[in-house]
PDB file of N, CA and C in Angstrom:
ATOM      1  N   UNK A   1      85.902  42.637 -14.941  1.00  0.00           N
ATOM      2  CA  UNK A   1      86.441  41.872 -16.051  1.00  0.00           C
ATOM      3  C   UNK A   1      86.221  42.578 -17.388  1.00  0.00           C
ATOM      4  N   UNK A   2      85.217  43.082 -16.939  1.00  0.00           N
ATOM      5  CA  UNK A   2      84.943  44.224 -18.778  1.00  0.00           C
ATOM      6  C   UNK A   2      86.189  45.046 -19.314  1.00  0.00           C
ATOM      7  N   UNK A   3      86.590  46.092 -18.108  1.00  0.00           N
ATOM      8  CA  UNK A   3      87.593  46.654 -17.833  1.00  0.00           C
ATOM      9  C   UNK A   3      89.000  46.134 -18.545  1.00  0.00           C
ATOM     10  N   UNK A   4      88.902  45.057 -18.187  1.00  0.00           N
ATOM     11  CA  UNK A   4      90.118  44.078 -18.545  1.00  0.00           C
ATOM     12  C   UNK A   4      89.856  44.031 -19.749  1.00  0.00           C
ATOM     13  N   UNK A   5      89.144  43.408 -20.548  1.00  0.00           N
ATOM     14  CA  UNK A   5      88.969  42.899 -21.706  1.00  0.00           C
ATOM     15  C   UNK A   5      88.744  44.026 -22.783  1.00  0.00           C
ATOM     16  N   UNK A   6      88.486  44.973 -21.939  1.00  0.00           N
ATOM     17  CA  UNK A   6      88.377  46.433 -23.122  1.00  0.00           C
ATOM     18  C   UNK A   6      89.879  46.723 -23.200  1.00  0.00           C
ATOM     19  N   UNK A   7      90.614  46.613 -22.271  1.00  0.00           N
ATOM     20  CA  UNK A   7      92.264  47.477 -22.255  1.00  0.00           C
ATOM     21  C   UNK A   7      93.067  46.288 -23.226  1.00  0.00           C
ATOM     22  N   UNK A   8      92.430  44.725 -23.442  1.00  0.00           N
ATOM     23  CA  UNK A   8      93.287  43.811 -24.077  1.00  0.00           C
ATOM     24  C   UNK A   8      92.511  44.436 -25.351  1.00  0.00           C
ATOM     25  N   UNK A   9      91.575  44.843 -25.989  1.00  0.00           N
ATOM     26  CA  UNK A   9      90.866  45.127 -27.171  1.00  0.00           C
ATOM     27  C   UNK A   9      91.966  46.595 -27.576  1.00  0.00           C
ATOM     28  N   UNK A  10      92.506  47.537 -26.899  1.00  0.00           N
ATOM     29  CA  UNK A  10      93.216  48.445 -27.786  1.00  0.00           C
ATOM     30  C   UNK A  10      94.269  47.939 -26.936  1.00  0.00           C
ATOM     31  N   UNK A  11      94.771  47.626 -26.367  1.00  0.00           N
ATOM     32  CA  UNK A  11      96.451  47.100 -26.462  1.00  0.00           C
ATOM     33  C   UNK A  11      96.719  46.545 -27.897  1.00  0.00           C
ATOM     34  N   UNK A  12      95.726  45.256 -27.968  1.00  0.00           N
ATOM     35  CA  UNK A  12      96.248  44.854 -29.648  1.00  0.00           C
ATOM     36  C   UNK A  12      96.096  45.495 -30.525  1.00  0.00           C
ATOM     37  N   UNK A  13      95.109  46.273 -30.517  1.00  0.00           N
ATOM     38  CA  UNK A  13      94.702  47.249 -31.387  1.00  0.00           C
ATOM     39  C   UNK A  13      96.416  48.382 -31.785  1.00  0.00           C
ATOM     40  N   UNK A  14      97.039  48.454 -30.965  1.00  0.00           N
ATOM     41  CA  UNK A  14      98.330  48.700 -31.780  1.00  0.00           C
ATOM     42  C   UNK A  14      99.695  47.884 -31.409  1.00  0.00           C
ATOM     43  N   UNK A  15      99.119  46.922 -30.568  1.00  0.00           N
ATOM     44  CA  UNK A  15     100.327  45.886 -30.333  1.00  0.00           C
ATOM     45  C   UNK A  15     101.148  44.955 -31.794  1.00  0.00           C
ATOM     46  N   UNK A  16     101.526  45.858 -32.536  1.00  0.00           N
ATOM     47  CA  UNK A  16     101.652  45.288 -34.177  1.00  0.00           C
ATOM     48  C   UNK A  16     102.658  46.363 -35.308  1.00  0.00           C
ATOM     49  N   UNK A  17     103.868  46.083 -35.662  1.00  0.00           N
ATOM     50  CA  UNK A  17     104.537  47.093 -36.396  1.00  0.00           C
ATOM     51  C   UNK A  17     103.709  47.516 -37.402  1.00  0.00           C
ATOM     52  N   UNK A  18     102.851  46.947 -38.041  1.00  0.00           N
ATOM     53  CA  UNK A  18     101.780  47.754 -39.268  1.00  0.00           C
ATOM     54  C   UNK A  18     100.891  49.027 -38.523  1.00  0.00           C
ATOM     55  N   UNK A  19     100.403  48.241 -37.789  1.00  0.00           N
ATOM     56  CA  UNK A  19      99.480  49.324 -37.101  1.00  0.00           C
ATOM     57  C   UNK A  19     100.390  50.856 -36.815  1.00  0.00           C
ATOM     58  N   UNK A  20     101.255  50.535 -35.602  1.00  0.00           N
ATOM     59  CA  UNK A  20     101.845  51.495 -35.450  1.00  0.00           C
ATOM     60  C   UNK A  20     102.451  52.462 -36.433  1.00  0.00           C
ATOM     61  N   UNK A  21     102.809  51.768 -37.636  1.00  0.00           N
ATOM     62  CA  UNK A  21     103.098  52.387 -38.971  1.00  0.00           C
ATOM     63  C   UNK A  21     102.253  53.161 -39.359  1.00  0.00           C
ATOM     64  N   UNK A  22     100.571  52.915 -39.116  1.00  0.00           N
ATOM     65  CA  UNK A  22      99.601  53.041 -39.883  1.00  0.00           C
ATOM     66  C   UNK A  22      99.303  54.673 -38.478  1.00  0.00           C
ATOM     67  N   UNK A  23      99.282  54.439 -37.523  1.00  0.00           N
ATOM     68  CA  UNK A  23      99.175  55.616 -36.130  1.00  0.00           C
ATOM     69  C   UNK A  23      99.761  56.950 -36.843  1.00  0.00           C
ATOM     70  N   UNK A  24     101.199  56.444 -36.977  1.00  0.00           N
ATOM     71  CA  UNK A  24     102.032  57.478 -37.551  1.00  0.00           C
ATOM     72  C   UNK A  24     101.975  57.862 -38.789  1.00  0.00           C
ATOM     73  N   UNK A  25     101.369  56.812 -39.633  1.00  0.00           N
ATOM     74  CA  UNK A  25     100.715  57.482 -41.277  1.00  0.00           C
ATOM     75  C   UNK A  25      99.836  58.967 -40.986  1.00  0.00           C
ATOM     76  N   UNK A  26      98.551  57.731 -40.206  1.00  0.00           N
ATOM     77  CA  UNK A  26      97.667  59.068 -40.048  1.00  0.00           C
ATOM     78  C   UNK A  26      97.907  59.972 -39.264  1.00  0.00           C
ATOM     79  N   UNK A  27      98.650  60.177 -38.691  1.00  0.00           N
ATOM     80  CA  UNK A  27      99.432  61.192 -37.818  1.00  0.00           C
ATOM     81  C   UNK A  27      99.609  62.480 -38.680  1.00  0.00           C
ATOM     82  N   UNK A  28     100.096  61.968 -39.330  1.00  0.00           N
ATOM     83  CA  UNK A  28     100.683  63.096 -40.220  1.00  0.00           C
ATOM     84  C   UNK A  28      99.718  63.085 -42.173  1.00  0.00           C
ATOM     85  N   UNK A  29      99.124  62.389 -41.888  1.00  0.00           N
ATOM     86  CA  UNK A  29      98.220  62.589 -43.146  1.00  0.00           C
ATOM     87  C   UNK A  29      96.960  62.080 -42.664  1.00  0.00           C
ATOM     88  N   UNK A  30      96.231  62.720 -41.668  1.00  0.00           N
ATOM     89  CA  UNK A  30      95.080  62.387 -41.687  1.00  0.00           C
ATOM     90  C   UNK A  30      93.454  62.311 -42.576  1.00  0.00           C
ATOM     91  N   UNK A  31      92.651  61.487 -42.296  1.00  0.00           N
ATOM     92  CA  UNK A  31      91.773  61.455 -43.331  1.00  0.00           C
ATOM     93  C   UNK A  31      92.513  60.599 -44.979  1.00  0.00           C
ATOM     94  N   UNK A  32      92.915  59.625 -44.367  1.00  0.00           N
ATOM     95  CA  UNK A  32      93.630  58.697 -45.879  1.00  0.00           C
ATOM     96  C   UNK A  32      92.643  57.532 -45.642  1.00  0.00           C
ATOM     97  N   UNK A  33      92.744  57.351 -47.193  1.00  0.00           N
ATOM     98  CA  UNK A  33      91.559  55.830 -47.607  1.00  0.00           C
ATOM     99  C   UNK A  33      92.833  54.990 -47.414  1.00  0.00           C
ATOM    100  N   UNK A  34      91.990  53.647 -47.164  1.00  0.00           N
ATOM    101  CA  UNK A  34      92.859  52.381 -47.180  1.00  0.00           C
ATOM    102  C   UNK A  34      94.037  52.378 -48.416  1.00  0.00           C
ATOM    103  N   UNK A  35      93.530  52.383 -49.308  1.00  0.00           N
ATOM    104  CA  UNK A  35      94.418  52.474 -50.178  1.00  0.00           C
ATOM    105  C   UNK A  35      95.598  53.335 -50.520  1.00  0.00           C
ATOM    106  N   UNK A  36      95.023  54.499 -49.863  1.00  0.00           N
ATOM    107  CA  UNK A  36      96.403  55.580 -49.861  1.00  0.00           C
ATOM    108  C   UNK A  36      97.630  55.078 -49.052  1.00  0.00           C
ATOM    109  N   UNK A  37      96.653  54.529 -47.710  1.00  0.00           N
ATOM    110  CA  UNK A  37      97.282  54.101 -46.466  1.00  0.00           C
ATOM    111  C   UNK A  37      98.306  52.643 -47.453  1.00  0.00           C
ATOM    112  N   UNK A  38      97.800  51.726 -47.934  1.00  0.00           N
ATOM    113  CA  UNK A  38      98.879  50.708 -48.141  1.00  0.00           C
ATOM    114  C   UNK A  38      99.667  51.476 -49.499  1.00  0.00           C
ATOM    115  N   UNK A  39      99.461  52.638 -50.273  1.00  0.00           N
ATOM    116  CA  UNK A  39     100.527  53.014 -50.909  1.00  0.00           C
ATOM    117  C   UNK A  39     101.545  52.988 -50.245  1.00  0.00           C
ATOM    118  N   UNK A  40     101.479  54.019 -49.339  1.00  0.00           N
ATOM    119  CA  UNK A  40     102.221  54.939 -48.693  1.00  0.00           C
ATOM    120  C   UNK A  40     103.086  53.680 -47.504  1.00  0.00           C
ATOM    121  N   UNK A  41     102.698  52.819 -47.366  1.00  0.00           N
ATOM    122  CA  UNK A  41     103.564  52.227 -46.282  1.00  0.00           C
ATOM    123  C   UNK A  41     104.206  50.880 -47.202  1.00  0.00           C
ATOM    124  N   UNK A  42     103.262  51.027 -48.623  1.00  0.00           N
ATOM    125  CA  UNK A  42     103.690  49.582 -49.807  1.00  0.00           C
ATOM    126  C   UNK A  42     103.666  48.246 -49.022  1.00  0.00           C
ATOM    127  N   UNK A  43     102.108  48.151 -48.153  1.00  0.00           N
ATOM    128  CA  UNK A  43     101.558  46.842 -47.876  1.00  0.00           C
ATOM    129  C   UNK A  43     100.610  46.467 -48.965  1.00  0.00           C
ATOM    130  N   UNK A  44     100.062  45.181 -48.610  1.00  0.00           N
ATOM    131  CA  UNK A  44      98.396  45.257 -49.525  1.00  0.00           C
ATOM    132  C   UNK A  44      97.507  45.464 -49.009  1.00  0.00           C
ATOM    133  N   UNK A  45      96.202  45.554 -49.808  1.00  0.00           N
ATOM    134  CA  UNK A  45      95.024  46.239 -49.298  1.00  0.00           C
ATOM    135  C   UNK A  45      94.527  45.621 -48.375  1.00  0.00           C
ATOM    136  N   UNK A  46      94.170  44.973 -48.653  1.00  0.00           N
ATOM    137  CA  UNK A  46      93.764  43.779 -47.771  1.00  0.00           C
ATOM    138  C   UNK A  46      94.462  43.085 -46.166  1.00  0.00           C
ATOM    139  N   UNK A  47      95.321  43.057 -46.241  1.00  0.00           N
ATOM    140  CA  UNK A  47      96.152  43.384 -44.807  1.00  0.00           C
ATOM    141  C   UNK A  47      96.472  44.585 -44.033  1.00  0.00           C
ATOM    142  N   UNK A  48      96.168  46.241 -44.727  1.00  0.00           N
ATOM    143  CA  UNK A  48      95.871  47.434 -44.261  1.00  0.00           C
ATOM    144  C   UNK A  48      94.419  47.269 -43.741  1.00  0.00           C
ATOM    145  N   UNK A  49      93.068  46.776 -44.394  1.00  0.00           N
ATOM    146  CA  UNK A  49      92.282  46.772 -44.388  1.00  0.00           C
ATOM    147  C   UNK A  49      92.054  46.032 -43.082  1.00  0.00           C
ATOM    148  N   UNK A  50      92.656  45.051 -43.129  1.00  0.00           N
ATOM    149  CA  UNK A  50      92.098  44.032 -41.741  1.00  0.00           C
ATOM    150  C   UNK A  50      93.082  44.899 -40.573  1.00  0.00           C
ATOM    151  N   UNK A  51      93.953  45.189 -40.576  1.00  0.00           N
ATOM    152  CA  UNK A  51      94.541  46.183 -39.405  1.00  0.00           C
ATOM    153  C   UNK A  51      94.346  47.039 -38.952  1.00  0.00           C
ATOM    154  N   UNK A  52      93.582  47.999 -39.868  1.00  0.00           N
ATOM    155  CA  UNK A  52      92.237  49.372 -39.276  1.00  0.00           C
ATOM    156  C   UNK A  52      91.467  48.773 -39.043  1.00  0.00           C
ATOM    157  N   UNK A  53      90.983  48.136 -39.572  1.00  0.00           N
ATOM    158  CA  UNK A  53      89.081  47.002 -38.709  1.00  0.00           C
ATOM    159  C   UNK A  53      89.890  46.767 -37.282  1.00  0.00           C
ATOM    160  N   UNK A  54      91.126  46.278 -36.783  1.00  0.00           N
ATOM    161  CA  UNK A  54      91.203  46.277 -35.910  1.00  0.00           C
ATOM    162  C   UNK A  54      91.563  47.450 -34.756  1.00  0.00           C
ATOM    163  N   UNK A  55      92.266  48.256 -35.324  1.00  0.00           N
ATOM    164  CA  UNK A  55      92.015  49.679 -34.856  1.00  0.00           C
ATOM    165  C   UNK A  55      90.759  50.247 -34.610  1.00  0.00           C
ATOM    166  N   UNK A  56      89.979  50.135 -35.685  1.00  0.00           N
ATOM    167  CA  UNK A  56      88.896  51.045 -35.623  1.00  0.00           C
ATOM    168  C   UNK A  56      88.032  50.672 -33.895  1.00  0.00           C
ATOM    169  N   UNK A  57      87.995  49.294 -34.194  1.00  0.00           N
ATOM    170  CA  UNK A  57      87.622  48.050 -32.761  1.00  0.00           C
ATOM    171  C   UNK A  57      87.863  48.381 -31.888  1.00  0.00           C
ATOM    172  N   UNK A  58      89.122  49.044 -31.671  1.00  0.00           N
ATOM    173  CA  UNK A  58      89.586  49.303 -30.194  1.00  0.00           C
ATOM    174  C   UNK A  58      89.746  51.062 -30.301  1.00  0.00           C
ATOM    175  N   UNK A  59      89.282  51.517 -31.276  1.00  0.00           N
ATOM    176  CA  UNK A  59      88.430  53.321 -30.621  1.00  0.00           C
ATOM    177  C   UNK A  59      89.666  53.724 -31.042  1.00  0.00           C
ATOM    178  N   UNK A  60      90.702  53.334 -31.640  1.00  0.00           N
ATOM    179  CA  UNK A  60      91.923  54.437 -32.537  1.00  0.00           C
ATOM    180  C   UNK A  60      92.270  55.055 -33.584  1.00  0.00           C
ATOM    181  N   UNK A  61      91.241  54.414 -34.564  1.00  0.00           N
ATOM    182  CA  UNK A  61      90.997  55.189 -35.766  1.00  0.00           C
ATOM    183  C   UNK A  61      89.246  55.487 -35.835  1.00  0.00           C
ATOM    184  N   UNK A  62      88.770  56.480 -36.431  1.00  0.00           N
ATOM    185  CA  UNK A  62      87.619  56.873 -36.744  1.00  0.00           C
ATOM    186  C   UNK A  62      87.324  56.694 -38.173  1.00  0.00           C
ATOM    187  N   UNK A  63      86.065  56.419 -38.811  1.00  0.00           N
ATOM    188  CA  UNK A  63      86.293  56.149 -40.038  1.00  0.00           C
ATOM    189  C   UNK A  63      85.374  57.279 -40.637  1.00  0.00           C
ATOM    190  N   UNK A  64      85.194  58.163 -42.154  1.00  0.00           N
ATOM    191  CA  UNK A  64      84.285  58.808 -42.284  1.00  0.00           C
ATOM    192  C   UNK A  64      84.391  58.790 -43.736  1.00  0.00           C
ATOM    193  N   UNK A  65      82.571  58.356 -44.071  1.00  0.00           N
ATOM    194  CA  UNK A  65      82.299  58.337 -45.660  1.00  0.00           C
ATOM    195  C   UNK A  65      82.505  59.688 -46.688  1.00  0.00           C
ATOM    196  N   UNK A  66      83.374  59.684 -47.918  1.00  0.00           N
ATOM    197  CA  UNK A  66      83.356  60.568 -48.547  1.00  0.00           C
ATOM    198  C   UNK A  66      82.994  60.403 -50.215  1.00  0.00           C
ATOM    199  N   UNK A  67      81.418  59.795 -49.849  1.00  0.00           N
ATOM    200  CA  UNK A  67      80.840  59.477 -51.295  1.00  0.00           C
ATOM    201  C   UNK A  67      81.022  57.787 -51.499  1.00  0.00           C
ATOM    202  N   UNK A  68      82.508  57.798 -52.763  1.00  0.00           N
ATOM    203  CA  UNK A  68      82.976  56.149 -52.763  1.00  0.00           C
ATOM    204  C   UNK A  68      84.443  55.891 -51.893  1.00  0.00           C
ATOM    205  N   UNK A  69      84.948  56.847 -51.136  1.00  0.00           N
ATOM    206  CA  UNK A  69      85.618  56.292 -50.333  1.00  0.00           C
ATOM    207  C   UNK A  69      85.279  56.578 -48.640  1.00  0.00           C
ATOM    208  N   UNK A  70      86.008  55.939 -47.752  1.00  0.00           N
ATOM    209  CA  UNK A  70      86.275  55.702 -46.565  1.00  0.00           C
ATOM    210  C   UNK A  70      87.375  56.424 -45.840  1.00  0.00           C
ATOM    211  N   UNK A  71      87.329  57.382 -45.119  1.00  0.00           N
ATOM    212  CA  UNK A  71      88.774  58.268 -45.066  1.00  0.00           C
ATOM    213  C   UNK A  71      88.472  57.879 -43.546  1.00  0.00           C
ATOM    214  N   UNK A  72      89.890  57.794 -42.765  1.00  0.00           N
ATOM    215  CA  UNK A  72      90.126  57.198 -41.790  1.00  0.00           C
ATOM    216  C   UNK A  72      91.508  58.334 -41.102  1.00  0.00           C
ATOM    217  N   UNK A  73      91.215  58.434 -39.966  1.00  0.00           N
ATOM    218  CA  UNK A  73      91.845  59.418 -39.215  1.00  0.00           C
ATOM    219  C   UNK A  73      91.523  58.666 -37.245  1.00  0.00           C
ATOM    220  N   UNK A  74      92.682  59.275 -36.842  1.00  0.00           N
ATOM    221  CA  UNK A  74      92.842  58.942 -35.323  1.00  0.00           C
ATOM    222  C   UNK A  74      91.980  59.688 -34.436  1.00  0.00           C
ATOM    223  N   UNK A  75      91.765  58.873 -33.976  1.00  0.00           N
ATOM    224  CA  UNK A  75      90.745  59.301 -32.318  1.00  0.00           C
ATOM    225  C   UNK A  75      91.376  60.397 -31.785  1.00  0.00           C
ATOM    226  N   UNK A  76      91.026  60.350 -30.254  1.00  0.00           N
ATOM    227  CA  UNK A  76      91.568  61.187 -29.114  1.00  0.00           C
ATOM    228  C   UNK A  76      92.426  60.147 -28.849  1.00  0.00           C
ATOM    229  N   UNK A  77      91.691  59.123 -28.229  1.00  0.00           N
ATOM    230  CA  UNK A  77      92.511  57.977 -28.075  1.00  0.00           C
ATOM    231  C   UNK A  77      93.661  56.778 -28.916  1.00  0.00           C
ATOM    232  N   UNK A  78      93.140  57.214 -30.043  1.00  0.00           N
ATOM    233  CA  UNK A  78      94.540  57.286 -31.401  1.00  0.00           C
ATOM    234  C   UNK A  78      96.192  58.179 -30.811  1.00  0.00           C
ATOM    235  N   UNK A  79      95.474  59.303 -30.888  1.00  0.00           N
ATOM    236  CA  UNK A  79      96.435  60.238 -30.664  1.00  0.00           C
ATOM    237  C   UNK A  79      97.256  60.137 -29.382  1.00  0.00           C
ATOM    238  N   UNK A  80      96.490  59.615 -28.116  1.00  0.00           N
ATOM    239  CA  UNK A  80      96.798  59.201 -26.628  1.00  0.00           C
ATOM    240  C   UNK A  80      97.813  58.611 -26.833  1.00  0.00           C
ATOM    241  N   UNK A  81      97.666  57.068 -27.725  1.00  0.00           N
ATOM    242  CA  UNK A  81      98.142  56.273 -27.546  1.00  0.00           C
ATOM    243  C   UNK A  81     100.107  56.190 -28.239  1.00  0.00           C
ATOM    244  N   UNK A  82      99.562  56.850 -29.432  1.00  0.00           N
ATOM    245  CA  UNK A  82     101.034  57.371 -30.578  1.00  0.00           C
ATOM    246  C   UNK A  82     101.969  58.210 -29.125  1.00  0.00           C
ATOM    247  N   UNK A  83     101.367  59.278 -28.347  1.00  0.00           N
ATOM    248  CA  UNK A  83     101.966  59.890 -27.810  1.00  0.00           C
ATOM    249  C   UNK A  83     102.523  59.249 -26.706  1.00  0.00           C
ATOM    250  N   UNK A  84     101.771  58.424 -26.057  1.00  0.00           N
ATOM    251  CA  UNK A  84     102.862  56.839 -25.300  1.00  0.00           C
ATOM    252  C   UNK A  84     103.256  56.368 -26.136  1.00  0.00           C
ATOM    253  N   UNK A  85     103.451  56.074 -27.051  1.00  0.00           N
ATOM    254  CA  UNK A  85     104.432  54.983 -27.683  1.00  0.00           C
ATOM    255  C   UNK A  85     105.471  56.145 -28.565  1.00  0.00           C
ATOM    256  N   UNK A  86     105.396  57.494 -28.378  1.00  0.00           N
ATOM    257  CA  UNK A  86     106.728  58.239 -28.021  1.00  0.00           C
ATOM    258  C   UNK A  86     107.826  58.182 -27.431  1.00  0.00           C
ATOM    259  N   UNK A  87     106.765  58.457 -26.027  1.00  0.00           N
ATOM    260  CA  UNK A  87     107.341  58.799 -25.080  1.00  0.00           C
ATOM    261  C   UNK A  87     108.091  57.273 -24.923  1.00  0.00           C
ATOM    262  N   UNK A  88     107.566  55.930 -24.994  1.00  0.00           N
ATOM    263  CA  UNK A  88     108.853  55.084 -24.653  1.00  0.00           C
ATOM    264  C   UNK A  88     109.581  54.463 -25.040  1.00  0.00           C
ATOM    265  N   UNK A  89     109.559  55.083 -26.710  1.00  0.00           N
ATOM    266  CA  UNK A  89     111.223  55.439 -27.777  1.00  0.00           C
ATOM    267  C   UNK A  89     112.009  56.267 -27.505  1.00  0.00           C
TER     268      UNK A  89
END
């Protein structure tokens, strides 16, 4: 049952058009603070913010301190996952 409940923890983890927005942000601009991240896609902070907490949860984004910000970049399993959700577009 763990098993289970870990694969429902990153299914949602990008089961969500922001998120996936946010896969393919850092895809291609990795290491962006929250805030760059809701420039760049023109959400708010605060709803970027709660959508990487949920990423981060399910092992797809990594987060790393740089002084006063938070720079955030994709896993292995970040990257796994963008590359299935390629492949079945």
């Amino acid at each position: 049952m763990k098993k289970i409940h870990t694969l429902e923890v990153i299914i949602k983890g990008f089961a969500n058009e922001r998120r996936i927005s946010v896969l393919l942000l850092l895809h291609r601009y990795p290491n962006s603070s929250i805030g760059e991240i809701a420039d760049a896609l023109k959400i708010g902070y605060k709803s970027v913010s709660q959508h990487v907490d949920k990423m981060y949860r399910a092992g797809l984004v990594s987060k790393e301190g740089d002084g006063y910000f938070v720079l955030h970049t994709l896993t292995i399993r970040g990257k796994q996952i963008l590359y299935f959700l390629r492949k079945l577009c």
